[in-house]
C-alpha atoms as a PDB file:
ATOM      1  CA  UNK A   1       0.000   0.000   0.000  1.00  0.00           C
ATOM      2  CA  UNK A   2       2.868   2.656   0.507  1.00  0.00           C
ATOM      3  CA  UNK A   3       4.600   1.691  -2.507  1.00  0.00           C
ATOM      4  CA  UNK A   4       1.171   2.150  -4.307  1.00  0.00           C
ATOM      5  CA  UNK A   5       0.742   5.646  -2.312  1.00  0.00           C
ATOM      6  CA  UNK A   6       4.449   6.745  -3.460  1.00  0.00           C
ATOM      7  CA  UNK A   7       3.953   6.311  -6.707  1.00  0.00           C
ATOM      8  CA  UNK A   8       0.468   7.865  -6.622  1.00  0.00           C
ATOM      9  CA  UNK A   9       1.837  11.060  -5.187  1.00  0.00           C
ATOM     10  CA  UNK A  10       5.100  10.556  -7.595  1.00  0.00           C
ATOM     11  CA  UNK A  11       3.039  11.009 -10.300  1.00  0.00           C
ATOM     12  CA  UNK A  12       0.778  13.460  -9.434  1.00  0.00           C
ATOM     13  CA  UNK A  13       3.020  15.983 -10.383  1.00  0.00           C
ATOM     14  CA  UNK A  14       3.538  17.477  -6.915  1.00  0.00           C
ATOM     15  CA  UNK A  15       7.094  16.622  -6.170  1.00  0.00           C
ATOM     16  CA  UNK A  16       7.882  18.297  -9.557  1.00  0.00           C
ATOM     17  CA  UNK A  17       5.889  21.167  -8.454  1.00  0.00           C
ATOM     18  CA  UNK A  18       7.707  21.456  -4.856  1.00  0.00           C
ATOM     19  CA  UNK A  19      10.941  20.875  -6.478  1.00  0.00           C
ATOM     20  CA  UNK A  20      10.713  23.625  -8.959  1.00  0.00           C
ATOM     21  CA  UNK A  21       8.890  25.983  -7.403  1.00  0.00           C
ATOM     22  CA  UNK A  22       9.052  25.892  -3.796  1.00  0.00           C
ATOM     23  CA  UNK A  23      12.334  24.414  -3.394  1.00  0.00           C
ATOM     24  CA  UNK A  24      13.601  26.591  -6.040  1.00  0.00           C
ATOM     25  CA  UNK A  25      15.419  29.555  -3.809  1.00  0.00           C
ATOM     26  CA  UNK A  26      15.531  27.099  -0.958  1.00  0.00           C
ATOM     27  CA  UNK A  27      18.668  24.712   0.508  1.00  0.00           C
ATOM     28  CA  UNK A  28      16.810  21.744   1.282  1.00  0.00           C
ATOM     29  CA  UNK A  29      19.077  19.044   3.887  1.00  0.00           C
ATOM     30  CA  UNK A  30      18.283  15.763   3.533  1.00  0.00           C
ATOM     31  CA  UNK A  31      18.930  13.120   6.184  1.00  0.00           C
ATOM     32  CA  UNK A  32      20.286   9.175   6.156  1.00  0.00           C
ATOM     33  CA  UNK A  33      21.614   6.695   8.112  1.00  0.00           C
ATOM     34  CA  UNK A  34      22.090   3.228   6.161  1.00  0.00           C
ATOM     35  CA  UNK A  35      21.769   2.361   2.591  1.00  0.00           C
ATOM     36  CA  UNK A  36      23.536   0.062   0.518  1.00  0.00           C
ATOM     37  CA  UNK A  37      25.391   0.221  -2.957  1.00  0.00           C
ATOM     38  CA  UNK A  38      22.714  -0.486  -4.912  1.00  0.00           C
ATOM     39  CA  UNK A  39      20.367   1.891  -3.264  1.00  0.00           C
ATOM     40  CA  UNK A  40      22.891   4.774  -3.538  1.00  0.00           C
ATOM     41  CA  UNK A  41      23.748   4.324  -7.029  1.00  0.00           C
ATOM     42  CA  UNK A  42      20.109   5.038  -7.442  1.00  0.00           C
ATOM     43  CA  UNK A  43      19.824   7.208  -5.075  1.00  0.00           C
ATOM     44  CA  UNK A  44      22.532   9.853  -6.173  1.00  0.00           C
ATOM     45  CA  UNK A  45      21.683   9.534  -9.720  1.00  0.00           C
ATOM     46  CA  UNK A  46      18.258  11.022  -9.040  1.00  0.00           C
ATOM     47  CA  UNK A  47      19.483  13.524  -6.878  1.00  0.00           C
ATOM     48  CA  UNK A  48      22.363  14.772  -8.953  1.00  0.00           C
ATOM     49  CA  UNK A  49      20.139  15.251 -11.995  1.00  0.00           C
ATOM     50  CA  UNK A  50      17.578  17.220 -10.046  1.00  0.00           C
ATOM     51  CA  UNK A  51      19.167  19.180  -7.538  1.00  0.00           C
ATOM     52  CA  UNK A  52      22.335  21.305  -7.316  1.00  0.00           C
ATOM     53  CA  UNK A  53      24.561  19.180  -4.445  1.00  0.00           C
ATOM     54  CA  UNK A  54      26.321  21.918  -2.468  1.00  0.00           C
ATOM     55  CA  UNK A  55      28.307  20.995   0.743  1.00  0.00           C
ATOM     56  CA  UNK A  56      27.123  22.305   4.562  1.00  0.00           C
ATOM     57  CA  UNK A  57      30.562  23.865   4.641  1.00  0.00           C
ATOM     58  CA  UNK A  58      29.658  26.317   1.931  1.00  0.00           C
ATOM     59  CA  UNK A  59      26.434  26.617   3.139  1.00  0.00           C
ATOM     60  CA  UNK A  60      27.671  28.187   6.509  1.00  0.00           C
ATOM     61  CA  UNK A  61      29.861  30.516   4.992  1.00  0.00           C
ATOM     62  CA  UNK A  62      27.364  31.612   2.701  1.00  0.00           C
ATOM     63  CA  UNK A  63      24.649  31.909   5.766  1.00  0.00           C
ATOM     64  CA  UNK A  64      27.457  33.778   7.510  1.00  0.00           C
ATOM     65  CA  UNK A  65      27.782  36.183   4.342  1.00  0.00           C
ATOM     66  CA  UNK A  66      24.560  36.606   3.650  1.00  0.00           C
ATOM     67  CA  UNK A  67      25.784  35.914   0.292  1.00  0.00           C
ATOM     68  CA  UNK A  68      23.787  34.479  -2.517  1.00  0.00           C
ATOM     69  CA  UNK A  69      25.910  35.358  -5.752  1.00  0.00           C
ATOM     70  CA  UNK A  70      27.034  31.467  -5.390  1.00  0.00           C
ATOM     71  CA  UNK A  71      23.790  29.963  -4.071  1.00  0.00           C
ATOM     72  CA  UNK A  72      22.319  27.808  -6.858  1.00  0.00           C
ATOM     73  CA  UNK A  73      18.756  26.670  -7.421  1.00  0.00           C
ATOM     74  CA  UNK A  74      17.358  23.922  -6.059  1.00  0.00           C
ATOM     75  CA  UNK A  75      20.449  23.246  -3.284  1.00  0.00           C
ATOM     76  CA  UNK A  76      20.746  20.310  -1.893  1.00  0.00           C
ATOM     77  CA  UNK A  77      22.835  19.028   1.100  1.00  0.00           C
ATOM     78  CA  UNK A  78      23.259  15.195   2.075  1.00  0.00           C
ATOM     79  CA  UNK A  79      23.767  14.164   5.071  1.00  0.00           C
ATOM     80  CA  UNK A  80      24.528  10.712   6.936  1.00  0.00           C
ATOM     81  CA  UNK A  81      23.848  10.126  10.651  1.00  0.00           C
ATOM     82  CA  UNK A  82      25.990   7.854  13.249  1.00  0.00           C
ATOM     83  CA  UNK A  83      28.621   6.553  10.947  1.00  0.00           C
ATOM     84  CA  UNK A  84      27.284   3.186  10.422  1.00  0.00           C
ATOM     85  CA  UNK A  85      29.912   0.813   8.734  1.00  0.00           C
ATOM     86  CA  UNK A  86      27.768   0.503   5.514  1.00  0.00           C
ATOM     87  CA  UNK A  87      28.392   4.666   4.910  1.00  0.00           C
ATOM     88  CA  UNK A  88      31.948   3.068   4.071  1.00  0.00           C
ATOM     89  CA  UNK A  89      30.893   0.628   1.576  1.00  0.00           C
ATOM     90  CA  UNK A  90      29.564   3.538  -0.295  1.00  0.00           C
ATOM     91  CA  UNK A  91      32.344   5.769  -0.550  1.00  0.00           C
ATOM     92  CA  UNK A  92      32.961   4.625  -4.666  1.00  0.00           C
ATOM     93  CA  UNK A  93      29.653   5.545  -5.105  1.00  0.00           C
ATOM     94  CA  UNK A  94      29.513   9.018  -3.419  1.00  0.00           C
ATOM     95  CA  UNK A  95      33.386   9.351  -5.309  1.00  0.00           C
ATOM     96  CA  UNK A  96      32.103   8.784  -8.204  1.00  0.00           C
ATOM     97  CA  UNK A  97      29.444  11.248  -8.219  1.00  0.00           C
ATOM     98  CA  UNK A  98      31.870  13.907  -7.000  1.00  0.00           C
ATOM     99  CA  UNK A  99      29.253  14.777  -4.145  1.00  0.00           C
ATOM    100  CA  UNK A 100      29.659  16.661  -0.592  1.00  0.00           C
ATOM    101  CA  UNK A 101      28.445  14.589   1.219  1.00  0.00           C
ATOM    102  CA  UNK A 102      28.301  15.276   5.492  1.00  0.00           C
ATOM    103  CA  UNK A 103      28.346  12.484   7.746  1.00  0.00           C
ATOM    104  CA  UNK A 104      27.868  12.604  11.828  1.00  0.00           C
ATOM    105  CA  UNK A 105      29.832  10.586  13.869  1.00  0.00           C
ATOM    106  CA  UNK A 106      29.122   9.501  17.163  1.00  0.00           C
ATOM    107  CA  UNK A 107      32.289   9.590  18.852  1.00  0.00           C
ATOM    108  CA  UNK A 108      32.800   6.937  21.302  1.00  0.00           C
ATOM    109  CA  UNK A 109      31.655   4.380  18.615  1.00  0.00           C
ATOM    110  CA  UNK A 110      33.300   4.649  15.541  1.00  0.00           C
ATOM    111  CA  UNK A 111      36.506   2.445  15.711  1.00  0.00           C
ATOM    112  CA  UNK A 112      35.427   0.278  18.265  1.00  0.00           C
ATOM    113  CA  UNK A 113      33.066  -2.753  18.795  1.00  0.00           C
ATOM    114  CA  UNK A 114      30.276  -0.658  20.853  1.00  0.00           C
ATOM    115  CA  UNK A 115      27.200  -0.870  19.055  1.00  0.00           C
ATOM    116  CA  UNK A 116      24.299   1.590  18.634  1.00  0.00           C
ATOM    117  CA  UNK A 117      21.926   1.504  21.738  1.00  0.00           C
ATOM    118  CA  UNK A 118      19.173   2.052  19.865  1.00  0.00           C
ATOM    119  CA  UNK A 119      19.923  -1.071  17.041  1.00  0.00           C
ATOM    120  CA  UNK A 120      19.589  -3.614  19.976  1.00  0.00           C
ATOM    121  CA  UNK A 121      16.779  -6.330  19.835  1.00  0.00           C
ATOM    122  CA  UNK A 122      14.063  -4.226  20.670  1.00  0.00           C
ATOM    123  CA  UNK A 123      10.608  -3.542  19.419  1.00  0.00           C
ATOM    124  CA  UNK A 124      10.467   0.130  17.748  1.00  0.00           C
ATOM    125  CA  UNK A 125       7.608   1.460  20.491  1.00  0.00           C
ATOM    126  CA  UNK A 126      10.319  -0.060  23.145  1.00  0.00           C
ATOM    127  CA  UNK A 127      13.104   1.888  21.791  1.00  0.00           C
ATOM    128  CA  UNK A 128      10.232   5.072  21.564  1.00  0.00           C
ATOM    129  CA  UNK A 129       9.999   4.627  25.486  1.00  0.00           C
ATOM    130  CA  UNK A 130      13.584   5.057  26.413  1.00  0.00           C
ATOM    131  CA  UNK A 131      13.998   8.474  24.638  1.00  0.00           C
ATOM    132  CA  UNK A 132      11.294   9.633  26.415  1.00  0.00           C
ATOM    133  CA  UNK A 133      13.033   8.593  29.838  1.00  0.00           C
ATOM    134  CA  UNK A 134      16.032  10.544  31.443  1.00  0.00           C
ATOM    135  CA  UNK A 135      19.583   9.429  30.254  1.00  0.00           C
ATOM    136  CA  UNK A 136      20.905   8.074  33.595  1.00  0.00           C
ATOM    137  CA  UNK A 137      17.346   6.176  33.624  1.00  0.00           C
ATOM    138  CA  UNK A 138      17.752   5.016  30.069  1.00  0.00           C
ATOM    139  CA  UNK A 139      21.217   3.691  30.866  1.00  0.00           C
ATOM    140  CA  UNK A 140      20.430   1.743  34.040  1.00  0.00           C
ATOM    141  CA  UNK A 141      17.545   0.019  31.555  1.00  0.00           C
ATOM    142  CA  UNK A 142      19.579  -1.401  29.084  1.00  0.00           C
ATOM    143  CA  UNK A 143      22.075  -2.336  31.514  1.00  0.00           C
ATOM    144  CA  UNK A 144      19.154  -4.531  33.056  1.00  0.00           C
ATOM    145  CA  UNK A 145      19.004  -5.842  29.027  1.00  0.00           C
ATOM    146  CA  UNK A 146      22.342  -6.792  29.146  1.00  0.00           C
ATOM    147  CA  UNK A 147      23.871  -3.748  27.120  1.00  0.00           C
ATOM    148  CA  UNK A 148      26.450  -1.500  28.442  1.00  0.00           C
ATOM    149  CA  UNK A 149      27.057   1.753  26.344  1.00  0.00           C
ATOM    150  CA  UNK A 150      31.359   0.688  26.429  1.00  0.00           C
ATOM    151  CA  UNK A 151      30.669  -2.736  25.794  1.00  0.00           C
ATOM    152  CA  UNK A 152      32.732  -4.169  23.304  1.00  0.00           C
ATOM    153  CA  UNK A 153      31.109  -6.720  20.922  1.00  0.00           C
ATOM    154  CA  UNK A 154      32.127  -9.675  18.538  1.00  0.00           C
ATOM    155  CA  UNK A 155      31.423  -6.977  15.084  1.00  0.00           C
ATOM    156  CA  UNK A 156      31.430  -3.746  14.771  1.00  0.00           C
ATOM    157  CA  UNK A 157      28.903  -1.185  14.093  1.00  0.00           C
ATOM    158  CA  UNK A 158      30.386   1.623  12.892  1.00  0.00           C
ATOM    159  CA  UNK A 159      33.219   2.863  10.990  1.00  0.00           C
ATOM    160  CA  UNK A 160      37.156   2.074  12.325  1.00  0.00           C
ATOM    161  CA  UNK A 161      39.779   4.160  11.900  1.00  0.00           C
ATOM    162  CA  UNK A 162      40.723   2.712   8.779  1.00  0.00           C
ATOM    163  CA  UNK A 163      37.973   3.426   7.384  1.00  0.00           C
ATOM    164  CA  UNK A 164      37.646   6.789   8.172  1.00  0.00           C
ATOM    165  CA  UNK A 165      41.150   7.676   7.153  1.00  0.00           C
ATOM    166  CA  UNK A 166      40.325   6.870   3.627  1.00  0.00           C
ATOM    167  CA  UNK A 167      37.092   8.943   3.615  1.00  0.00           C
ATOM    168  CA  UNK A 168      38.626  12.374   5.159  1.00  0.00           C
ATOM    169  CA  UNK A 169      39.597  13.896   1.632  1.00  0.00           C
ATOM    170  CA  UNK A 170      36.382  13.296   0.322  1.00  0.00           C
ATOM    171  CA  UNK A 171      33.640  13.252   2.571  1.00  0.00           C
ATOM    172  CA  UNK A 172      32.833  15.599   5.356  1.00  0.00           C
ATOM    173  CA  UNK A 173      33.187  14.231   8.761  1.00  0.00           C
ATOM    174  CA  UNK A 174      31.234  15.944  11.625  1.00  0.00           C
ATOM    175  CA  UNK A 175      30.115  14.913  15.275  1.00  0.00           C
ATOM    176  CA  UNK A 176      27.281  13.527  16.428  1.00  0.00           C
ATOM    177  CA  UNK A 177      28.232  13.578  20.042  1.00  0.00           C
ATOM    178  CA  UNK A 178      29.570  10.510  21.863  1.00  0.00           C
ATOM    179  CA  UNK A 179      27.237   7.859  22.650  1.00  0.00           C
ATOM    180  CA  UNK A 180      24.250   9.448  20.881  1.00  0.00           C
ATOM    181  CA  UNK A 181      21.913   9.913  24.016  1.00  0.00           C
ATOM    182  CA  UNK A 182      19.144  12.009  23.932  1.00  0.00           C
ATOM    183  CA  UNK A 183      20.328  15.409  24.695  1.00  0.00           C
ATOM    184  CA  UNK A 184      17.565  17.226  26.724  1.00  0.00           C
ATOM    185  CA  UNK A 185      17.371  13.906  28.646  1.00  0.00           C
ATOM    186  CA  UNK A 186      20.616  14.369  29.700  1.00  0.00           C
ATOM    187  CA  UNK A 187      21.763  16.444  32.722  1.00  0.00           C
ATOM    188  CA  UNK A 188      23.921  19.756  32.344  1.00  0.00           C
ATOM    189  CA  UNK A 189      27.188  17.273  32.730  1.00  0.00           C
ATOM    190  CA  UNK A 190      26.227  14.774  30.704  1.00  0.00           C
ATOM    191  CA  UNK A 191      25.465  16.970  27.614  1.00  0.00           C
ATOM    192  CA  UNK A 192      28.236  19.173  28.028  1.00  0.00           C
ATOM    193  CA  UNK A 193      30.352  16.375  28.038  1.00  0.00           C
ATOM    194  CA  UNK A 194      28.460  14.378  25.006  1.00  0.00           C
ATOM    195  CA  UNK A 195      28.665  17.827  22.493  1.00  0.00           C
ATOM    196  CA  UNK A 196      31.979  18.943  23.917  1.00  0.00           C
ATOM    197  CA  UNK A 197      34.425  15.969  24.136  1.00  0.00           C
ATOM    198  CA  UNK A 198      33.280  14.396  20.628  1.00  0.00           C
ATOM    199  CA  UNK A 199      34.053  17.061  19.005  1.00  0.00           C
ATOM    200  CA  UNK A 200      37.730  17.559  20.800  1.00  0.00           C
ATOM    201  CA  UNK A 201      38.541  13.770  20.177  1.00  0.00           C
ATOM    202  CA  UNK A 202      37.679  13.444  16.219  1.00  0.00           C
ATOM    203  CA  UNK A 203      39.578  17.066  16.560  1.00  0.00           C
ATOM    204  CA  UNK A 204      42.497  15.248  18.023  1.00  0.00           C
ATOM    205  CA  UNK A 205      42.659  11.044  17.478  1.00  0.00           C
ATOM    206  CA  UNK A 206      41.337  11.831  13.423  1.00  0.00           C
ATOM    207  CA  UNK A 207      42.983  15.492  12.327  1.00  0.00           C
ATOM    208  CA  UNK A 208      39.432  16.909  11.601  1.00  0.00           C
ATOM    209  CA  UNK A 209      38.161  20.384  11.495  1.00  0.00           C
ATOM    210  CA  UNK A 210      34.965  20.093  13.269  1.00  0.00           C
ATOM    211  CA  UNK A 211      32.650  22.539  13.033  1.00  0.00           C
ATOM    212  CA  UNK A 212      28.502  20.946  12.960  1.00  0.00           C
ATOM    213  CA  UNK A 213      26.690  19.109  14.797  1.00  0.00           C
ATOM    214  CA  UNK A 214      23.572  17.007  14.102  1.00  0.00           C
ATOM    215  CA  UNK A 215      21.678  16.076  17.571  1.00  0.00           C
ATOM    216  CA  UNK A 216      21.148  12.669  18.374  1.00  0.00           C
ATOM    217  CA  UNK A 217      17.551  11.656  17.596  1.00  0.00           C
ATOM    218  CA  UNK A 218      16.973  15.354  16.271  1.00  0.00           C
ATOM    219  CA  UNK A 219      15.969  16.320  19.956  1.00  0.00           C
ATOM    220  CA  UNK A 220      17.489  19.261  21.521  1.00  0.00           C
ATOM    221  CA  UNK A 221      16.543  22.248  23.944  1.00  0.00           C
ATOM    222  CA  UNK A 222      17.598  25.833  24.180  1.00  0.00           C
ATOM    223  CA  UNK A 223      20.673  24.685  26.915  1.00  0.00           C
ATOM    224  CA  UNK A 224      21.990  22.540  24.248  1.00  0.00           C
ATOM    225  CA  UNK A 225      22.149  24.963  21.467  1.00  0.00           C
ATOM    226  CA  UNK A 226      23.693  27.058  23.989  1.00  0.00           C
ATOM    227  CA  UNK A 227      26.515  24.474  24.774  1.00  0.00           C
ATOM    228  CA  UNK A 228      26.958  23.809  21.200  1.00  0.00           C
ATOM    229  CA  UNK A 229      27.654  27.479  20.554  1.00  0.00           C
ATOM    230  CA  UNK A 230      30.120  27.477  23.755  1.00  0.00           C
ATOM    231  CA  UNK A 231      31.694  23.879  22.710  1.00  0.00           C
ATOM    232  CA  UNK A 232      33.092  26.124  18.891  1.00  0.00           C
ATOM    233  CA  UNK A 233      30.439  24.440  16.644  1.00  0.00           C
ATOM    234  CA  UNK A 234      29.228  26.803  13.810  1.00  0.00           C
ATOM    235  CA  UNK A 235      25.612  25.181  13.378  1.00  0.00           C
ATOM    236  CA  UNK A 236      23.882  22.441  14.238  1.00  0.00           C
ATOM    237  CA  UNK A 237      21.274  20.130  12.648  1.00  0.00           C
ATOM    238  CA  UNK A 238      17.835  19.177  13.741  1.00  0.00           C
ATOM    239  CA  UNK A 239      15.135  16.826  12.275  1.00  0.00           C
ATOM    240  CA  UNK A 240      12.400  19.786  12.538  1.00  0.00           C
ATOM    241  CA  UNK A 241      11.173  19.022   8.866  1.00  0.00           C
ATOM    242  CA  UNK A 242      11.352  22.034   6.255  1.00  0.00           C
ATOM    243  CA  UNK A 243      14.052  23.990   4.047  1.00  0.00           C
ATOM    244  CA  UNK A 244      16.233  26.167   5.037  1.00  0.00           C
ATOM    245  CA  UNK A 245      17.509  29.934   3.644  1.00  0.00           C
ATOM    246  CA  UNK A 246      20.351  32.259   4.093  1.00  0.00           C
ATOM    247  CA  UNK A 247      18.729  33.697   7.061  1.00  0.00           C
ATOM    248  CA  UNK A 248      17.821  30.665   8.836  1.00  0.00           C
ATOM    249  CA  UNK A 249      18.956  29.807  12.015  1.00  0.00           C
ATOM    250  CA  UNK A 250      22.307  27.698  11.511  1.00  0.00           C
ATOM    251  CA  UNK A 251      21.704  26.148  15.148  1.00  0.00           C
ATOM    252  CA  UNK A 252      18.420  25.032  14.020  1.00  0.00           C
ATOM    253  CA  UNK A 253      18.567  24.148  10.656  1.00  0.00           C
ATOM    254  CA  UNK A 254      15.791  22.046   9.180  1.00  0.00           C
ATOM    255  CA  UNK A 255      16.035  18.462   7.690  1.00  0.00           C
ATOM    256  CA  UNK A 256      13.866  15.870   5.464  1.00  0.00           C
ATOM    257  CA  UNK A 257      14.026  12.242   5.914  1.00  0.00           C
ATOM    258  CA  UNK A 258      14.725   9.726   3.136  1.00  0.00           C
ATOM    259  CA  UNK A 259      14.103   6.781   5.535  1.00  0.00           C
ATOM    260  CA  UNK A 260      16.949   5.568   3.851  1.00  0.00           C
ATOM    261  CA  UNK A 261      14.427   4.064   0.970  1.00  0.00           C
ATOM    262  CA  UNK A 262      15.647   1.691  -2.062  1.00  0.00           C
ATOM    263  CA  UNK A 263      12.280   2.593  -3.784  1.00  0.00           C
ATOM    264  CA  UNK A 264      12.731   5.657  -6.238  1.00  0.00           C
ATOM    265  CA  UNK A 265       8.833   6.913  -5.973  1.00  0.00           C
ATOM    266  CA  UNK A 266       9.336   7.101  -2.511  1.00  0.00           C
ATOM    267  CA  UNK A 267      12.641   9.087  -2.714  1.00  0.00           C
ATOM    268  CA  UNK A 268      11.526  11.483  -5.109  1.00  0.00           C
ATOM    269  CA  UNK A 269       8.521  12.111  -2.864  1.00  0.00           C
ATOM    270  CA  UNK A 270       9.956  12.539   0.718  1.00  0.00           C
ATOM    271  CA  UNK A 271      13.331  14.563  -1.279  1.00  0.00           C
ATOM    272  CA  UNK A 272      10.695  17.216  -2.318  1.00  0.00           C
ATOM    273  CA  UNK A 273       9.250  17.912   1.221  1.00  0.00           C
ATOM    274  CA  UNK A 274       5.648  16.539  -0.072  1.00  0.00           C
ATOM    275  CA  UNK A 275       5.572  13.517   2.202  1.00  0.00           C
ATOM    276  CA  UNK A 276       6.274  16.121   5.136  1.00  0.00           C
ATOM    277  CA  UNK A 277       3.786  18.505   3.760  1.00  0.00           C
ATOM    278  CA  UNK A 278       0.404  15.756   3.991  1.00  0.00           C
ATOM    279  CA  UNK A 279       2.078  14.568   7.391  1.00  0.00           C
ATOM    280  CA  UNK A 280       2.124  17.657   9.043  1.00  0.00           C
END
């Protein structure tokens, strides 16, 4: 029934509308986490022959400007969250397209065998309750599951150094903080420490020039933005869905979500802000 309802709206005409009219003199930043080969072959294609891929780097410094003499049509920005191994297995594909891409790395997970809290064996309404908990509560649960947020595992989850090392040149490496808690959960200390130290480590263990943020889950309060702002960052990433301008507000700047889909209807959809449009 989705797949019928994607293509319905595919064809309707609408994305093509959004796309070239309301997206037209708007940066639109559009979110994923895992996809494979295939999917981003696919994926990129699309996006490369309908949008104008610019990078977030450029982006900032044109928001900072207020300059829109380089600002082209219909600008796109990709972006990756956690640093999932798979984001690796992509990097021919993203070369090969010659495209900016961003991707957020949580810290204290990348090049190690920690895994993703919220990719254990859990139901998605059971994972829903825990972000709605306080962190030191949502800790002391999945310690009572077993799961302890430095325990090492058989496989990795995320990228390793190696891996990273090869990606640097081309493909722009950002934080995510360390664990990836939820940060207005969190107490003063434990955000602080979450937005501040990830970005001094991949600073210092992986020579990169750190300067965005995405929060974890897209959640974040007015104390984190102010702790971002005091940790160096220059903006900061939400999930809040819309498009952003030159005059938007680079600690809040707005995001659509792919949900990482292998099925082009539903790409072209959910790229153009129309999905987000009938859901909100």
């Amino acid at each position: 029934m989705r797949k019928i309802i994607f293509k319905i709206l595919r064809y309707s005409g609408l994305p093509f509308i959004f796309r070239e009219f309301v997206q037209r003199n708007k940066v639109t930043i559009l979110m994923f986490h895992e996809i494979d080969k295939v999917t981003a072959e696919k994926t990129f294609a699309y996006l490369t022959r309908n949008y104008s891929i610019i990078d977030l780097n450029d982006f900032i410094d044109a928001c900072k400007k207020k300059d829109n003499t380089k600002f082209p049509k219909k600008a796109m920005i990709l972006t990756f969250d956690d640093g999932h191994l798979s984001n690796y297995e992509i990097l021919p594909v993203i070369t090969k397209y010659k495209l900016p891409v961003t991707i957020f790395l949580c810290s204290a997970i990348i090049n190690t065998n920690r895994h993703y809290w919220f990719r254990l064996n859990m139901e998605s309404h059971e994972v829903s309750k825990l972000k709605l908990v306080s962190n030191k509560k949502r800790l002391e649960l999945l310690a009572n599951m077993g799961f302890e947020q430095d325990k090492e595992f058989e496989m990795p989850q995320a990228m390793q150094k190696l891996h990273i090392d090869q990606m640097k040149d081309s493909v722009n490496l950002q934080s995510h903080t360390m664990y990836h808690p939820i940060l207005p959960k969190c107490d003063y200390d434990e955000a602080k420490k979450e937005i501040l130290v990830s970005k001094i480590f991949l600073e210092k263990e992986y020579g990169l020039k750190i300067n965005s943020i995405a929060y974890p889950n897209g959640d974040y309060s007015e104390r984190d933005i102010e702790l971002v702002k005091s940790a160096g960052y220059e903006c900061a990433i939400t999930v809040d869905p819309g498009y952003n301008t030159l005059t938007s507000d680079l600690f809040r700047l707005k995001r659509l979500s792919s949900n990482d889909t292998s099925d082009l209807n539903e790409l072209i959809v959910k790229s153009s802000g129309v999905w987000t449009f009938f859901k909100n």
